[in-house]
Protein backbone atom coordinates (compact mmCIF):
# COMPACT_ATOMS: atom_id res chain seq x y z
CA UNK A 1 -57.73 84.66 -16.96
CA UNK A 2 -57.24 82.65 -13.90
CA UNK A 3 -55.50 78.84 -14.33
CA UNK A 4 -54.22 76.37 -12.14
CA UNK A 5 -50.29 75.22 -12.83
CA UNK A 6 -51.68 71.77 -14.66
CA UNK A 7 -52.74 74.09 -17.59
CA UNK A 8 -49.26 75.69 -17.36
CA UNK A 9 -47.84 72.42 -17.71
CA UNK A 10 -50.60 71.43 -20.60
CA UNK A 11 -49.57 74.60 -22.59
CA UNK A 12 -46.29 75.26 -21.87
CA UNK A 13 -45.54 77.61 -25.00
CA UNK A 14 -48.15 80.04 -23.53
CA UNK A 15 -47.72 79.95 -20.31
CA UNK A 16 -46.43 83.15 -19.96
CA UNK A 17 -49.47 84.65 -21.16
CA UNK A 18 -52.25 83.16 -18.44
CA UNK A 19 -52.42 86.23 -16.45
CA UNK A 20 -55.24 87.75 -15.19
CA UNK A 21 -56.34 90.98 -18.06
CA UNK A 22 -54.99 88.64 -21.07
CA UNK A 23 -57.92 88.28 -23.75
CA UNK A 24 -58.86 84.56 -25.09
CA UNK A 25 -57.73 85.87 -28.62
CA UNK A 26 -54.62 86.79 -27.75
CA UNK A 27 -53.77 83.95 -26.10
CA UNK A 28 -54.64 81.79 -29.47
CA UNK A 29 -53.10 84.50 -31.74
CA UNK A 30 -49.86 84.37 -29.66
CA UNK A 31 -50.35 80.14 -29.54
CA UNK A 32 -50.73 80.75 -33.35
CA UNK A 33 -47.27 83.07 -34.05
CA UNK A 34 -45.84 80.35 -31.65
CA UNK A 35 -46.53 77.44 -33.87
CA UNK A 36 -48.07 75.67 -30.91
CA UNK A 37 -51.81 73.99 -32.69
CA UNK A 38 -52.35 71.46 -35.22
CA UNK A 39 -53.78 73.99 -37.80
CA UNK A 40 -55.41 70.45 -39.88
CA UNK A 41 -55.35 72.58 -42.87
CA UNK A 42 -57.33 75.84 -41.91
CA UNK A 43 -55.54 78.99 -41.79
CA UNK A 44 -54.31 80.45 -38.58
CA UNK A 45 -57.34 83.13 -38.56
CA UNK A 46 -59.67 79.91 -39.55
CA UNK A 47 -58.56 78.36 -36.56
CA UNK A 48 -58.66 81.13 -34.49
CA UNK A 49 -62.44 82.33 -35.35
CA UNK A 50 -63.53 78.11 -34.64
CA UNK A 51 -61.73 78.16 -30.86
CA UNK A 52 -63.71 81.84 -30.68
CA UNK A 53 -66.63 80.47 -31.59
CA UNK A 54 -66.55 77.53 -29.20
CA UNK A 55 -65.84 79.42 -26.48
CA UNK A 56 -68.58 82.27 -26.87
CA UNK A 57 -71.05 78.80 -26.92
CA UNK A 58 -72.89 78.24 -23.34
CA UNK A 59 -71.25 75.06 -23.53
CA UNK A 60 -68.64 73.31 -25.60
CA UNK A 61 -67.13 70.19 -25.79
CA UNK A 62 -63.82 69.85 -28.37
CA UNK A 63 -60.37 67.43 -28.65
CA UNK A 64 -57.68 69.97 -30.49
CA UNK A 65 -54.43 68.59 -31.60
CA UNK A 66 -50.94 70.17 -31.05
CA UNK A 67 -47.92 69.77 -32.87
CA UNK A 68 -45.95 67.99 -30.37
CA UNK A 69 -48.37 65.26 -30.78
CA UNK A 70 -50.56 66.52 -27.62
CA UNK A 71 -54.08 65.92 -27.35
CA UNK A 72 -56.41 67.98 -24.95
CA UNK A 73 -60.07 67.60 -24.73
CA UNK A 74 -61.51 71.06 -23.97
CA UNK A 75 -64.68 71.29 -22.09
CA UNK A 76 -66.26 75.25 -21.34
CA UNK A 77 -69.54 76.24 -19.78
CA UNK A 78 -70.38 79.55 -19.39
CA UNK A 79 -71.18 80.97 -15.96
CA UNK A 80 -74.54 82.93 -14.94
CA UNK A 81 -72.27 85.54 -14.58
CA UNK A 82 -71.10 86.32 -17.94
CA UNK A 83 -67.64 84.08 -16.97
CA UNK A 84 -66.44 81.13 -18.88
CA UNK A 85 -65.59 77.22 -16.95
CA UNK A 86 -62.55 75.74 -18.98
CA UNK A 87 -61.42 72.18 -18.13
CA UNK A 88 -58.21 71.08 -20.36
CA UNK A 89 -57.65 67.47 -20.63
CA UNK A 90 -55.03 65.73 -21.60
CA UNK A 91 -56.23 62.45 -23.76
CA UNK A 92 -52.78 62.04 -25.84
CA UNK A 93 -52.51 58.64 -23.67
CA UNK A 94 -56.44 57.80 -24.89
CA UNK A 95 -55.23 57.96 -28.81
CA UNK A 96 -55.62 54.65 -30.16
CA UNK A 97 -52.57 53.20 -32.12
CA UNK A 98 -53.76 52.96 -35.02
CA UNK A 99 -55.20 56.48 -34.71
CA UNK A 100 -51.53 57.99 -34.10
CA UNK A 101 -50.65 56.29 -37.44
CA UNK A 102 -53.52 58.10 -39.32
CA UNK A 103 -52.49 61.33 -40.54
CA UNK A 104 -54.00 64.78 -38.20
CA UNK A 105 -56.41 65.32 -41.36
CA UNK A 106 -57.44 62.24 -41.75
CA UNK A 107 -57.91 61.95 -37.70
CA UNK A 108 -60.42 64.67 -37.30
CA UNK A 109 -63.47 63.60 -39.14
CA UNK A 110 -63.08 60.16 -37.50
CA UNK A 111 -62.75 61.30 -33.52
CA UNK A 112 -65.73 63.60 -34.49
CA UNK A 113 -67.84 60.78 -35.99
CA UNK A 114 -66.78 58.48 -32.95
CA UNK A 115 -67.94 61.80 -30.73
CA UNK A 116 -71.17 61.86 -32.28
CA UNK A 117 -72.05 58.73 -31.59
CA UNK A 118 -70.74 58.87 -28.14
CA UNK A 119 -72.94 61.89 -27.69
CA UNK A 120 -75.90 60.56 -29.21
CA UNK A 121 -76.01 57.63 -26.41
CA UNK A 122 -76.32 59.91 -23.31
C-alpha cells in the first residue's frame, strides 16, 4: 500500500495503517472495529466482502458514506501488472441538500439510480 497524505487526511481513523505490506482487508476490518463506514444496514462482514469485491473488479467506480457525514467517491483500475489504481474523492461538498436530509438508507438507492443514468449517457 502506497498513498499520498490527501488520503491520510480523507481517512484519518486509518491512517496509521497505509503502510506498505498492509492487506486491503485489513485495512477495512480495522476501518470496521473503528466504527469509521456507514454500514447502511449490512453487517460489518457484508460490507467488507462488497468493498472486496469492488476492488478485485478491473475497474470500479463507488460513492461510500462515513459516519462523520463524509462522502468519497472511489474510483480503482487494475494495473497490467497485477496492481490496483485507487483515486479517493471527496464529494461530501457535491451532496445535495435535500439529499443530506434523506436518511443514509434511503440515500443509497437514489445516488445509485442517479449513477446509472449518469453512466448510461457516456
Amino acid at each position: 500500500m502506497v498513498c499520498n497524505e490527501r488520503v491520510r487526511e480523507i481517512y484519518p481513523q486509518r491512517a496509521d495503517l497505509f503502510q506498505p505490506g498492509t492487506s486491503f482487508r485489513e485495512i477495512l476490518e480495522a476501518a470496521v472495529a473503528r466504527s469509521v463506514p456507514d454500514l447502511n444496514g449490512r453487517t460489518p462482514e457484508e460490507w467488507i466482502e462488497e468493498r472486496l469485491r469492488q476492488h478485485s473488479a478491473p475497474y470500479s467506480v463507488a460513492e461510500h458514506s462515513y459516519r462523520n457525514d463524509l462522502w468519497v467517491r472511489v474510483t480503482q483500475r487494475k494495473t497490467h501488472d497485477g496492481g490496483t489504481v485507487v483515486v479517493y474523492t471527496d464529494i461530501t461538498e457535491l451532496e445535495a441538500p435535500s439529499d443530506r436530509a434523506l436518511s443514509r438508507p434511503a440515500r443509497r438507492p437514489r445516488r445509485q439510480i442517479e449513477q446509472r443514468a449518469s453512466f448510461s449517457r457516456i
